[in-house]
N, C-alpha and C. Protein backbone atom coordinates (compact mmCIF):
# COMPACT_ATOMS: atom_id res chain seq x y z
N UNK A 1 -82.35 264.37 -74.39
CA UNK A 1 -83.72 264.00 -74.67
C UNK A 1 -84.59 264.40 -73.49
N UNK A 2 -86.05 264.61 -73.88
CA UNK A 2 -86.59 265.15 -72.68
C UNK A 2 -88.52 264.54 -73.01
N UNK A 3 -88.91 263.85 -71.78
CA UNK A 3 -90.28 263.38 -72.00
C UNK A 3 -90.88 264.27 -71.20
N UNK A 4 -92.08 264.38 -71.68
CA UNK A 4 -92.96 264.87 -71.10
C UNK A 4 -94.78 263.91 -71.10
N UNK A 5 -95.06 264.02 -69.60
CA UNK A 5 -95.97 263.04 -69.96
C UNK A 5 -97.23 264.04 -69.14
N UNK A 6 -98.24 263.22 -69.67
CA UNK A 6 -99.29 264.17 -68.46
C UNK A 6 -100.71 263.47 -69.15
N UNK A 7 -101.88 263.81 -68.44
CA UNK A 7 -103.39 263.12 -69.21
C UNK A 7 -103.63 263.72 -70.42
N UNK A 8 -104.59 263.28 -71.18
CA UNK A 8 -105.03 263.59 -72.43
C UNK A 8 -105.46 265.04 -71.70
N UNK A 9 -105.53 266.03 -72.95
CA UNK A 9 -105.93 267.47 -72.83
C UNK A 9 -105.28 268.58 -72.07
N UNK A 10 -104.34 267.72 -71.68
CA UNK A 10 -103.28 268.93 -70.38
C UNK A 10 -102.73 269.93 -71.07
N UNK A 11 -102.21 270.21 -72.02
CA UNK A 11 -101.81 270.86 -73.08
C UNK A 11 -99.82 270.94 -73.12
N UNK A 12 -100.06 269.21 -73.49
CA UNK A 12 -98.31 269.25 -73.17
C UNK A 12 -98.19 269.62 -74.54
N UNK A 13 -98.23 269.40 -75.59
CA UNK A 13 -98.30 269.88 -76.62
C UNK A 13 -97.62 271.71 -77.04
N UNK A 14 -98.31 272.11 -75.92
CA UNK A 14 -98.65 273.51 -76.13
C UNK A 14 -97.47 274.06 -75.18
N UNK A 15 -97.19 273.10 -74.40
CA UNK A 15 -96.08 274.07 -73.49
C UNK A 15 -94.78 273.27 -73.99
N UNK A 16 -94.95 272.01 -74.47
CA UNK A 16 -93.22 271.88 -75.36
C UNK A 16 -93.08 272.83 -76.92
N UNK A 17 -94.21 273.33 -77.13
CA UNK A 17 -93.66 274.49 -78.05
C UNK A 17 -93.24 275.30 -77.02
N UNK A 18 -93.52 276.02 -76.22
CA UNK A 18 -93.70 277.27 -75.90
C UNK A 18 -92.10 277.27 -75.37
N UNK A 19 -91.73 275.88 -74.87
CA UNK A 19 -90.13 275.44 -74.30
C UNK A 19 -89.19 275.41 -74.81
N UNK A 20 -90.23 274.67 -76.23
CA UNK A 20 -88.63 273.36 -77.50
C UNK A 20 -88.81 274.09 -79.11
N UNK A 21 -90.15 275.14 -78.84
CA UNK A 21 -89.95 275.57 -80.17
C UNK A 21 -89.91 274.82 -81.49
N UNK A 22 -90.78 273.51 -81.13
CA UNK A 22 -90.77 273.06 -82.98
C UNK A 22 -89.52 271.91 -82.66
N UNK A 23 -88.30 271.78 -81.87
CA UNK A 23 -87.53 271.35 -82.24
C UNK A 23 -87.51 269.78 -82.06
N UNK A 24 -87.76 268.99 -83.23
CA UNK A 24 -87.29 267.70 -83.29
C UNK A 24 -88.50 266.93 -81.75
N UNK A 25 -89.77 267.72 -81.80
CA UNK A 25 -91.18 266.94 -80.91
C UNK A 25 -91.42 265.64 -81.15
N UNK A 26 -91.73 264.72 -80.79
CA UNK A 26 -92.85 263.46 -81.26
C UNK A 26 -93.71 263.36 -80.67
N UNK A 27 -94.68 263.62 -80.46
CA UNK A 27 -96.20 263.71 -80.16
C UNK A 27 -96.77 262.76 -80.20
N UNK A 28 -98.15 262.35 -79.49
CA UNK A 28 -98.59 261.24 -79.34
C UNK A 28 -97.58 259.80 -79.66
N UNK A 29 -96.97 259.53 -78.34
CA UNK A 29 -95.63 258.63 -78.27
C UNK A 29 -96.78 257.26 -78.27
N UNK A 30 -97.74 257.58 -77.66
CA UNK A 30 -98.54 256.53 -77.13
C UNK A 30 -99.23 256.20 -78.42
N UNK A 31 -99.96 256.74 -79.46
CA UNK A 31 -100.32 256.43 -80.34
C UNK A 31 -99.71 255.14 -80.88
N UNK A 32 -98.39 256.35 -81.41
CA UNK A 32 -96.86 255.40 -81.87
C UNK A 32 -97.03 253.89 -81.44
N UNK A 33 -97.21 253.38 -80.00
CA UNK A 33 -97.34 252.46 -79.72
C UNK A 33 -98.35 251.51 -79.98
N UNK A 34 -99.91 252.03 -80.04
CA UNK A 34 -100.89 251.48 -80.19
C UNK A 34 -100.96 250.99 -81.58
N UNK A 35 -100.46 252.26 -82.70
CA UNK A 35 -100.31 251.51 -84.04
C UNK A 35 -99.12 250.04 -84.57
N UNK A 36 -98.16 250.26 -83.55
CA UNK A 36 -97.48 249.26 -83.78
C UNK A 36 -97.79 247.92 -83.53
N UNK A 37 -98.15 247.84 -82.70
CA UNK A 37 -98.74 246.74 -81.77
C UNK A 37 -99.87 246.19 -82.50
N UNK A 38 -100.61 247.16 -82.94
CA UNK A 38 -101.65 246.59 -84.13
C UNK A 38 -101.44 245.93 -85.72
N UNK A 39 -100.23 246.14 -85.55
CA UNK A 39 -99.40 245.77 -87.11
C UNK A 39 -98.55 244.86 -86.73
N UNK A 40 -98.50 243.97 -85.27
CA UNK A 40 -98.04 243.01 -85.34
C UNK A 40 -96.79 242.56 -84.21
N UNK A 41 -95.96 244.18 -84.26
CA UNK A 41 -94.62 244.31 -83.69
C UNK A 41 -94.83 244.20 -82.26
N UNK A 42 -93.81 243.51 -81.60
CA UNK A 42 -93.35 243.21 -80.62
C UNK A 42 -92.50 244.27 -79.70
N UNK A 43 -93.11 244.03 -78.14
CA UNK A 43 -92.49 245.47 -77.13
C UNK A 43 -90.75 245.55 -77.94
N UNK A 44 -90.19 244.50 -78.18
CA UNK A 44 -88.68 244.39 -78.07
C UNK A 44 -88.37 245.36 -79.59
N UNK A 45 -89.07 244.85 -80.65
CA UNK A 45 -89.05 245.29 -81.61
C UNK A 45 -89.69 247.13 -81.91
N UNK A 46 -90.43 247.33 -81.49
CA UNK A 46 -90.43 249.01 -80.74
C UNK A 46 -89.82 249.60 -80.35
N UNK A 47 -89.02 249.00 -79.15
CA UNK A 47 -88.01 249.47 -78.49
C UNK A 47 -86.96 249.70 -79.31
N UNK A 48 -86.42 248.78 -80.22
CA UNK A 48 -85.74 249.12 -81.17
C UNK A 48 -85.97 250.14 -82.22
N UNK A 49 -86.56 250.61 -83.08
CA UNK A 49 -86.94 251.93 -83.36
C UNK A 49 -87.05 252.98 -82.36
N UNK A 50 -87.65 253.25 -81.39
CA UNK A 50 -87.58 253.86 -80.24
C UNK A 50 -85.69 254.81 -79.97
N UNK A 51 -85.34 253.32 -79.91
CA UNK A 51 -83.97 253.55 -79.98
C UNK A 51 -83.06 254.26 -80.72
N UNK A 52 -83.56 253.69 -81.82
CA UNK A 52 -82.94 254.42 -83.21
C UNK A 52 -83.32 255.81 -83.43
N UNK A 53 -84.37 256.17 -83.29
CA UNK A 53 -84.89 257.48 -83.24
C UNK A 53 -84.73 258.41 -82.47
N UNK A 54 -84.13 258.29 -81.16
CA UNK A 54 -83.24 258.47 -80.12
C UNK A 54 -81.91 259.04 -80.37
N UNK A 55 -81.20 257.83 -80.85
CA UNK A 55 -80.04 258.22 -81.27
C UNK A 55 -79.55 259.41 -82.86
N UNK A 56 -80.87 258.80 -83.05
CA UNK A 56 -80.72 259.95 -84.43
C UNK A 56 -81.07 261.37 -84.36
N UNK A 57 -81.65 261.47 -83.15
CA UNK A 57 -81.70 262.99 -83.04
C UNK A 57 -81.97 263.38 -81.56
N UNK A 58 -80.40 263.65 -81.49
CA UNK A 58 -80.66 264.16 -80.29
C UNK A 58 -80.56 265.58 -80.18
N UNK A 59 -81.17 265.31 -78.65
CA UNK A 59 -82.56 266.78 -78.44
C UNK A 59 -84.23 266.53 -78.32
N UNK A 60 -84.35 265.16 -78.82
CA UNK A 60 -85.31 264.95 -79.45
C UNK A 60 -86.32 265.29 -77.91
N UNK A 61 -87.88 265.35 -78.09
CA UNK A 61 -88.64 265.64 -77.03
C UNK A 61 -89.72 264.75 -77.49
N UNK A 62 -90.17 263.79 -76.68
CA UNK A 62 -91.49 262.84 -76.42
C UNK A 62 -92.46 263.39 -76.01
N UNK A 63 -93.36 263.32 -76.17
CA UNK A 63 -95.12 263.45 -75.62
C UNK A 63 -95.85 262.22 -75.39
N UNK A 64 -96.14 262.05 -74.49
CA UNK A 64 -97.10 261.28 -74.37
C UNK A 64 -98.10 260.99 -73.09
N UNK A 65 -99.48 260.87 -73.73
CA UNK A 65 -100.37 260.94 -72.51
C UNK A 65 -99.82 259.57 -71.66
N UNK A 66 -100.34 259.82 -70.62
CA UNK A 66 -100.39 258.77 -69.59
C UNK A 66 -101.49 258.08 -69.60
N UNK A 67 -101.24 256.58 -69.83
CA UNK A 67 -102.70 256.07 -69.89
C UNK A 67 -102.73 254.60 -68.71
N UNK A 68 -102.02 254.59 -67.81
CA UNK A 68 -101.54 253.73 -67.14
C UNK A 68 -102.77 253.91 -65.73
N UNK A 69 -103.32 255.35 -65.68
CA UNK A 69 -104.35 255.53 -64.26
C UNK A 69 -105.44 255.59 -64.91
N UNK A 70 -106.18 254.60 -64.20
CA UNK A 70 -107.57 254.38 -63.99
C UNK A 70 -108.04 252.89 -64.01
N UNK A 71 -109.04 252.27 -64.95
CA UNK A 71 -109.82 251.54 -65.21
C UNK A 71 -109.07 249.97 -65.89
N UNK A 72 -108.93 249.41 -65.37
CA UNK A 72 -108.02 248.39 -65.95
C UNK A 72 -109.05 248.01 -67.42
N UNK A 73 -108.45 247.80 -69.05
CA UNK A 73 -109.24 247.67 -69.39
C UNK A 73 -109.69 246.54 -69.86
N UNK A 74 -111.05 245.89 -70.53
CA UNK A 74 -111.52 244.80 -70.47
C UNK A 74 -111.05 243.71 -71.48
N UNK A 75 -110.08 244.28 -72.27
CA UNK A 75 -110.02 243.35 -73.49
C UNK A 75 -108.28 243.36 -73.22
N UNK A 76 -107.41 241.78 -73.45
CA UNK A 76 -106.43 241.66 -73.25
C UNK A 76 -105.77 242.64 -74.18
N UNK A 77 -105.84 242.91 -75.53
CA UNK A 77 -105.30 244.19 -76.40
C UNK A 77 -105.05 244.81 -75.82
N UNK A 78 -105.94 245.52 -75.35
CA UNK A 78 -106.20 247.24 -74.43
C UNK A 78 -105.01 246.90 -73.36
N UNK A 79 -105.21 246.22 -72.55
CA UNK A 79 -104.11 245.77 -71.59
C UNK A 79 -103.18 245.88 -72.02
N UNK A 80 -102.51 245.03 -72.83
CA UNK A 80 -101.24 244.85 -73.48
C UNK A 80 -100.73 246.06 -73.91
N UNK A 81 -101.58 247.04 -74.36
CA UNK A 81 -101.32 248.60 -75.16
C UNK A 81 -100.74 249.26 -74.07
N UNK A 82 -101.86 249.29 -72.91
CA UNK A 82 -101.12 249.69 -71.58
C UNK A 82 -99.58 249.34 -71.13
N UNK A 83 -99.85 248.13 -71.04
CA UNK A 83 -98.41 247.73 -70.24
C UNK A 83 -97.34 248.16 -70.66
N UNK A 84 -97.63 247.63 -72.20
CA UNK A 84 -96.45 248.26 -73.36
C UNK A 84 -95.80 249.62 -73.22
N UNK A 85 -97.15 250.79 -73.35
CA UNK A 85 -96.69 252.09 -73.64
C UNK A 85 -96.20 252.62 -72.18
N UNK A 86 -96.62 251.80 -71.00
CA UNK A 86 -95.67 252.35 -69.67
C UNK A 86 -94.24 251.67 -69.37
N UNK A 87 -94.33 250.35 -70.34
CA UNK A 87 -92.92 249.74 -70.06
C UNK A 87 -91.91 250.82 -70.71
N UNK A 88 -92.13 251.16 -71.94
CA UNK A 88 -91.82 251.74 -73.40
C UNK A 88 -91.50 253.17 -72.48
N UNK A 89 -92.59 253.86 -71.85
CA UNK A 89 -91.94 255.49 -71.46
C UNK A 89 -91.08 254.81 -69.93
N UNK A 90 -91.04 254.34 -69.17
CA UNK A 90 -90.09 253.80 -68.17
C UNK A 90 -88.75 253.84 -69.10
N UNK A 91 -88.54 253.25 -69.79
CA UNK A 91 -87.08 252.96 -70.75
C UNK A 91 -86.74 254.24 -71.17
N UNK A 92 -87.38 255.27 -71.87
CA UNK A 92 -87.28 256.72 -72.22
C UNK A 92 -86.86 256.91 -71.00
N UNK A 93 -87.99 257.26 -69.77
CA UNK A 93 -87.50 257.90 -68.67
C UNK A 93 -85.91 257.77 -68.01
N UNK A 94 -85.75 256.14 -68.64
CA UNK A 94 -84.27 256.31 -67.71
C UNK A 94 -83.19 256.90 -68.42
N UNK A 95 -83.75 257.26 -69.79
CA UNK A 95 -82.34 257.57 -70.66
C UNK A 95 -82.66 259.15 -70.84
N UNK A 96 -83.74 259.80 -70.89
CA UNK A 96 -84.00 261.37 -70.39
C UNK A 96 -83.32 261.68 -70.07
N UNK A 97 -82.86 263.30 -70.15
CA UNK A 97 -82.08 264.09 -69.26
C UNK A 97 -82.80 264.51 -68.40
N UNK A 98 -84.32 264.81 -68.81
CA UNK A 98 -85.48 265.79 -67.78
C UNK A 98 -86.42 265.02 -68.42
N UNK A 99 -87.72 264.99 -67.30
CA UNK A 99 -88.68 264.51 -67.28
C UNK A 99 -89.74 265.62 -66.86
N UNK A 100 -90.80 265.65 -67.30
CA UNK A 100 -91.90 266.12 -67.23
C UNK A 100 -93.25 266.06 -66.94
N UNK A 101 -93.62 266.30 -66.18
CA UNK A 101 -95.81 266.12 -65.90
C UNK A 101 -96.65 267.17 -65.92
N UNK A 102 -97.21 267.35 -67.30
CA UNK A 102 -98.06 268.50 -67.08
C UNK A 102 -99.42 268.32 -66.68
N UNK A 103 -99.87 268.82 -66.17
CA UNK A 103 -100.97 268.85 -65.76
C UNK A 103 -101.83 270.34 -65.58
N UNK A 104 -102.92 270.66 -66.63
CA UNK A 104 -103.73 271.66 -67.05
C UNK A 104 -102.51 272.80 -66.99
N UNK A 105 -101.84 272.22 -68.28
CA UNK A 105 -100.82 273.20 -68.33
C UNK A 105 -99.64 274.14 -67.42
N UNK A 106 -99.13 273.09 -66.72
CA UNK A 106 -98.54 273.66 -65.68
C UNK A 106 -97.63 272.58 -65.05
N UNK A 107 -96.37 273.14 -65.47
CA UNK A 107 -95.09 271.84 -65.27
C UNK A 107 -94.75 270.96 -64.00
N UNK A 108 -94.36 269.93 -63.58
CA UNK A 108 -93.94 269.53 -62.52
C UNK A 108 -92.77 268.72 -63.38
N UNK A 109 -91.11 269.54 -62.71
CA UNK A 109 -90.06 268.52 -63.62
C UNK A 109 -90.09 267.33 -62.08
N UNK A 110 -90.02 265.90 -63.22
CA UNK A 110 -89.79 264.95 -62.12
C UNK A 110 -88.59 264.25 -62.35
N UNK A 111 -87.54 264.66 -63.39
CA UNK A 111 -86.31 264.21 -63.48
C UNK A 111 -85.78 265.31 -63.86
């Protein structure tokens, strides 16, 4: 498995094709999170799909922006979305083979 994380617009997108070719991507990981969380589910209960989806295909490659720098935000939700989606890629990160940070298109492996 392999994450790749970096700010909105970096074009991780564009360079895990150019790497993984289509193969078995999930894109906006962070989304993933924000919709769940809005429907009710619990970090533990995420993690569990997370998991499962993991194990079901491996190879698999994550995307997701980083939304953990900057502005703490004002509404406990927003917070919680945060904490979540950096607890959530921490747990990926440790089970990764390679880790990733793009930034304006241009790799830094950090695992």
């Amino acid at each position: 498995m392999t994450l790749i994380i970096g700010g909105a617009y970096q074009n991780k997108y564009e360079w895990a094709l150019s790497k993984y070719k289509e193969q078995n991507i999930w894109n906006d990981f962070h989304l993933f999170v924000k919709e769940n969380l809005a429907a009710g589910k619990t970090s533990d209960e995420i993690k569990q799909v997370i998991e499962s989806k993991i194990n079901s295909k491996p190879g698999i490659v994550i995307i997701s922006d980083e939304i953990g720098c900057g502005i703490i935000p004002a509404t406990k939700e927003e917070r919680t979305y945060r904490e979540t989606t950096g607890r959530l890629l921490c747990f990926i990160a440790s089970k990764a083979e390679s880790v990733y940070r793009i930034t304006c298109g241009v790799e830094q492996k950090i695992k």
